[in-house]
Protein backbone atom coordinates (compact mmCIF):
# COMPACT_ATOMS: atom_id res chain seq x y z
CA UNK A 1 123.49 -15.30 -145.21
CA UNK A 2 120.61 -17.22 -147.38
CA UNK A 3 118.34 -15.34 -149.35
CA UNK A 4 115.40 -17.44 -148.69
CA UNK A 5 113.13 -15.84 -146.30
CA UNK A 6 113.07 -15.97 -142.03
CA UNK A 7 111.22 -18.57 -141.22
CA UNK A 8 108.84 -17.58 -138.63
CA UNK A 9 106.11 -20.43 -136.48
CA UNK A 10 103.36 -18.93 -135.41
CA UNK A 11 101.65 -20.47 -132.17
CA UNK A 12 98.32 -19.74 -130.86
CA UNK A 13 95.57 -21.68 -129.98
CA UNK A 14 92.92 -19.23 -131.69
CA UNK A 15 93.39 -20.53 -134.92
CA UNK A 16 91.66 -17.07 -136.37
CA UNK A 17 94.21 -14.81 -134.62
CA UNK A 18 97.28 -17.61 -135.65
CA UNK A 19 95.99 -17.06 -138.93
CA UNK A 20 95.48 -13.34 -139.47
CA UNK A 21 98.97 -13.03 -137.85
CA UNK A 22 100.43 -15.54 -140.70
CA UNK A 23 98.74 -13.58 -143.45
CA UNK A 24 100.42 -10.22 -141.82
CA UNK A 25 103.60 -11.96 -141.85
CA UNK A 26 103.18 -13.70 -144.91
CA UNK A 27 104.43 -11.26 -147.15
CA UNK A 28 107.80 -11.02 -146.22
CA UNK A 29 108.52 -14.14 -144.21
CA UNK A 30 107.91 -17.71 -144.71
CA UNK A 31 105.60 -18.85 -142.17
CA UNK A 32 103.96 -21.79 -140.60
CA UNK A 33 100.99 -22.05 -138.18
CA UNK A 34 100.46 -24.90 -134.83
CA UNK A 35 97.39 -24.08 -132.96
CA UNK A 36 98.56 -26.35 -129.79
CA UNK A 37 101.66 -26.65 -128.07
CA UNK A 38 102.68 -30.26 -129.40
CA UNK A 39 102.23 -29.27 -133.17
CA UNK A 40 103.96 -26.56 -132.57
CA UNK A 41 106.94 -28.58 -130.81
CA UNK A 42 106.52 -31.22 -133.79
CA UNK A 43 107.37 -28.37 -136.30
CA UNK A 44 110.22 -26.63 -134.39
CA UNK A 45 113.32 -26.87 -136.42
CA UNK A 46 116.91 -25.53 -136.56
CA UNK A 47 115.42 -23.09 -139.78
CA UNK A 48 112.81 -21.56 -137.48
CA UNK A 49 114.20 -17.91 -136.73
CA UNK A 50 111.44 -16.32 -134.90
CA UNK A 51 108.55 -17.97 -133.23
CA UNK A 52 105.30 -16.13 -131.67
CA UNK A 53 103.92 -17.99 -129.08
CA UNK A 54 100.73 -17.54 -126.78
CA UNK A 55 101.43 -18.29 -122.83
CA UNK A 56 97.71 -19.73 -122.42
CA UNK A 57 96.75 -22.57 -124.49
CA UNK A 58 94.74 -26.15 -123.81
CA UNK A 59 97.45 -29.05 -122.87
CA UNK A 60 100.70 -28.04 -123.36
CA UNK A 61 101.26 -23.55 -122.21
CA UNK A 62 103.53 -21.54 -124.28
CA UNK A 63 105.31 -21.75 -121.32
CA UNK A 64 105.61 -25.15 -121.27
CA UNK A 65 106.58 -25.28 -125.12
CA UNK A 66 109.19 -22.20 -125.14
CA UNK A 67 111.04 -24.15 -121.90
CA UNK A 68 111.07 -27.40 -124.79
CA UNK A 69 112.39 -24.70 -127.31
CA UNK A 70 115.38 -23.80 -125.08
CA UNK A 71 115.89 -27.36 -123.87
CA UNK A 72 116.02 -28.89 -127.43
CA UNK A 73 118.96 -26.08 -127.82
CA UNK A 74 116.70 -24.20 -130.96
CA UNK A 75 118.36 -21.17 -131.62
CA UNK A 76 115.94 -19.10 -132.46
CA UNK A 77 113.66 -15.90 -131.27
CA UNK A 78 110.80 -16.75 -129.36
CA UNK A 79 108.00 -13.38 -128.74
CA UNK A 80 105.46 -14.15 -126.46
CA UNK A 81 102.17 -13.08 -127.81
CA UNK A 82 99.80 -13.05 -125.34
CA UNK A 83 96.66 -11.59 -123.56
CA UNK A 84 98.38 -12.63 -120.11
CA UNK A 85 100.03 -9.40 -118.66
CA UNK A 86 103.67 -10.09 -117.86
CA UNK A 87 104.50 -10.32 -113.81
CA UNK A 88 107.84 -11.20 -111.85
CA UNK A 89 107.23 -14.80 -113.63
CA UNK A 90 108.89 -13.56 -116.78
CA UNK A 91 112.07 -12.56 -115.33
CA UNK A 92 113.59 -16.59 -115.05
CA UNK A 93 111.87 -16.87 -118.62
CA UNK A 94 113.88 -17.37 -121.93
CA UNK A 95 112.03 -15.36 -124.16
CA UNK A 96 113.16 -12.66 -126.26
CA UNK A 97 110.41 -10.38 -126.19
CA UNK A 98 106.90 -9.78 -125.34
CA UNK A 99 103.53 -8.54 -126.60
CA UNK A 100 100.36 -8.24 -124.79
CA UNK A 101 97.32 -8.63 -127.16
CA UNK A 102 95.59 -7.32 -129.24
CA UNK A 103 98.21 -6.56 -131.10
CA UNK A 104 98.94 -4.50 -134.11
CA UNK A 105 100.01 -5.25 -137.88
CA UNK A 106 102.83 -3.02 -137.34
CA UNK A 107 103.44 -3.74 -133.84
CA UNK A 108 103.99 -7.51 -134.86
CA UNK A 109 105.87 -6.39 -138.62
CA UNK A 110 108.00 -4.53 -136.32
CA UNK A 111 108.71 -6.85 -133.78
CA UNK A 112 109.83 -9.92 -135.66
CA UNK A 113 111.65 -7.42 -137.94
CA UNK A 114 113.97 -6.28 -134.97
CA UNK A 115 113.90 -10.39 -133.86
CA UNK A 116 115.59 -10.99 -137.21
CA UNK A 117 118.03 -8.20 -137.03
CA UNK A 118 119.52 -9.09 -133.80
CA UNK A 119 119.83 -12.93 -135.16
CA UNK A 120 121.79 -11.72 -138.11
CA UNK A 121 123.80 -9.44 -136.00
CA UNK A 122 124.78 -11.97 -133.45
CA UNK A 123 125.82 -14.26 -136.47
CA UNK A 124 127.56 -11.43 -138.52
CA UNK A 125 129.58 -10.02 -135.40
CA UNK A 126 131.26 -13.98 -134.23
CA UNK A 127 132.04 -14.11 -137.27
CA UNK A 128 133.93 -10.61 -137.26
CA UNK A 129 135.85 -11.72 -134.06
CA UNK A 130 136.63 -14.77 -135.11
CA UNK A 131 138.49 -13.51 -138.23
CA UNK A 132 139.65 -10.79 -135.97
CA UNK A 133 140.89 -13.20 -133.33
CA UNK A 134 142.55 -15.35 -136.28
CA UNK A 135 144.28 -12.02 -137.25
CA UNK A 136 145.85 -11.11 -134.16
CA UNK A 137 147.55 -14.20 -133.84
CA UNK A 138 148.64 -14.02 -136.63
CA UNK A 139 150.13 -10.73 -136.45
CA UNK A 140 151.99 -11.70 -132.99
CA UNK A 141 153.42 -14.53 -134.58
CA UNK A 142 154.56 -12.85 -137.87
CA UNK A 143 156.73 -10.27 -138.67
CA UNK A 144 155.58 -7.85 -140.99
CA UNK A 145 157.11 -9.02 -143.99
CA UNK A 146 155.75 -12.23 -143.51
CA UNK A 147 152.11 -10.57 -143.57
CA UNK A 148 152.79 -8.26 -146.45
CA UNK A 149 153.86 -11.35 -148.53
CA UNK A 150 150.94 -13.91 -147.20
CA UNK A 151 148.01 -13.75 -149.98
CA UNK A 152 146.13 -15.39 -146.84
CA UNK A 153 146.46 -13.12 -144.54
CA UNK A 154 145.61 -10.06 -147.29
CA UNK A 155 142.72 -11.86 -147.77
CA UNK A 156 141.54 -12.63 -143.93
CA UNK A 157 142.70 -8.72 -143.48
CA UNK A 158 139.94 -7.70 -146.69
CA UNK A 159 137.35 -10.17 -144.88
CA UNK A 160 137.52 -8.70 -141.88
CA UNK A 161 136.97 -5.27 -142.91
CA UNK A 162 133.75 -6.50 -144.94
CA UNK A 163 132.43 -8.12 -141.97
CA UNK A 164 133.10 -4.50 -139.36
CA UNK A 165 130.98 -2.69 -142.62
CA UNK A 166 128.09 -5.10 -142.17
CA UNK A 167 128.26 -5.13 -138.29
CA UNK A 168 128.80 -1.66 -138.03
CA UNK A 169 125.04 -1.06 -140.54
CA UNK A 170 123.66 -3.31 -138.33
CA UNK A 171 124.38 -1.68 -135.26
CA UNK A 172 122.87 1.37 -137.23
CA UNK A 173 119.95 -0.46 -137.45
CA UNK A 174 120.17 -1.90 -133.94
CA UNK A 175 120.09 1.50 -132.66
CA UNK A 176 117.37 2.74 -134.98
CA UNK A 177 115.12 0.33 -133.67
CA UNK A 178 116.38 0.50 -129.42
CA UNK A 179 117.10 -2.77 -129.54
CA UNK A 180 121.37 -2.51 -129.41
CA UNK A 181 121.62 -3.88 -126.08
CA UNK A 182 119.51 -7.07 -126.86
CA UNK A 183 121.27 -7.64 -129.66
CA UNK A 184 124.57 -8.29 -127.48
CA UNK A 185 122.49 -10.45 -125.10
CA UNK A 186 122.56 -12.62 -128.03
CA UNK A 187 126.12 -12.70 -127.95
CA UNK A 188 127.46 -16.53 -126.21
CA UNK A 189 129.79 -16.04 -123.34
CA UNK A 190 133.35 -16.75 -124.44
């Protein structure tokens, strides 16, 4: 995982509010601002972690940009931040959470926090099964001896166990913050 900070797009057509929520943000992520839906599609890229995005905006709704996001395949979080009260509408829509304004410094801290965890889960945990995957095979295809002598596999083996540590912390933290389940709604479908 980098060390550089999440990248986080904030998108809101109150360029006051976009702004204040940048400078909240700004202190632990690295964020960028679009005040209209287009801008905010022109700066979308695969570094993007987390965006927060207003439903109601002039010309192109949030709507209308997170469908783009999810089109364009962006993998990242998307947190509707909005003074539009959620209604049945939200249920076909592929956000991954939701705030109603106004919102609070550490109501929106927290939120993109948890929006980064469960990123970094989902990536840390594929990882885990792959090498896990990679070492069952191997272990129905070898005999024992084989395995004991393979450098390899000793090393997959000491891999794998790194990988369970970090998954299992962040299903710690997962669990601190009642956001487990999302986190394996993140997971693709195999």
């Amino acid at each position: 995982m980098s060390d550089d900070p999440p990248e986080v797009l904030v998108v809101d057509d109150e360029s006051r509010l976009a702004d204040l929520f940048a400078a909240w943000l700004g202190s632990e992520w690295s964020v960028d601002t679009a005040y209209d839906g287009e801008t905010a599609l022109d700066k979308m890229a695969d570094s993007v972690e987390v965006v927060l995005l207003d439903r109601r905006m002039p010309g192109l709704s949030g709507d209308e940009v997170l469908e783009r996001i999810r089109e364009q395949g962006y993998d990242c979080r998307v947190i509707m931040v909005t003074a539009v009260d959620p209604d049945f509408d939200i249920i076909e829509m592929g956000f991954d959470d939701y705030l109603v304004k106004p919102v609070s410094k550490d109501d929106l801290l927290d939120i993109a926090d948890r929006m980064v965890t469960r990123s970094e889960y989902a990536e840390v945990t594929q990882r885990y099964y792959a090498l896990s995957s990679k070492k069952a095979l191997l272990e129905s295809e070898k005999s024992e001896r084989e395995l004991a002598d393979s450098e390899e596999y000793q090393e997959l083996c000491e891999r794998a166990e790194e990988l369970e540590s970090e998954v299992d912390e962040t299903t710690a933290e997962l669990s601190d913050h009642d956001d487990f389940v999302g986190a394996f709604q993140d997971l693709p479908d195999e």
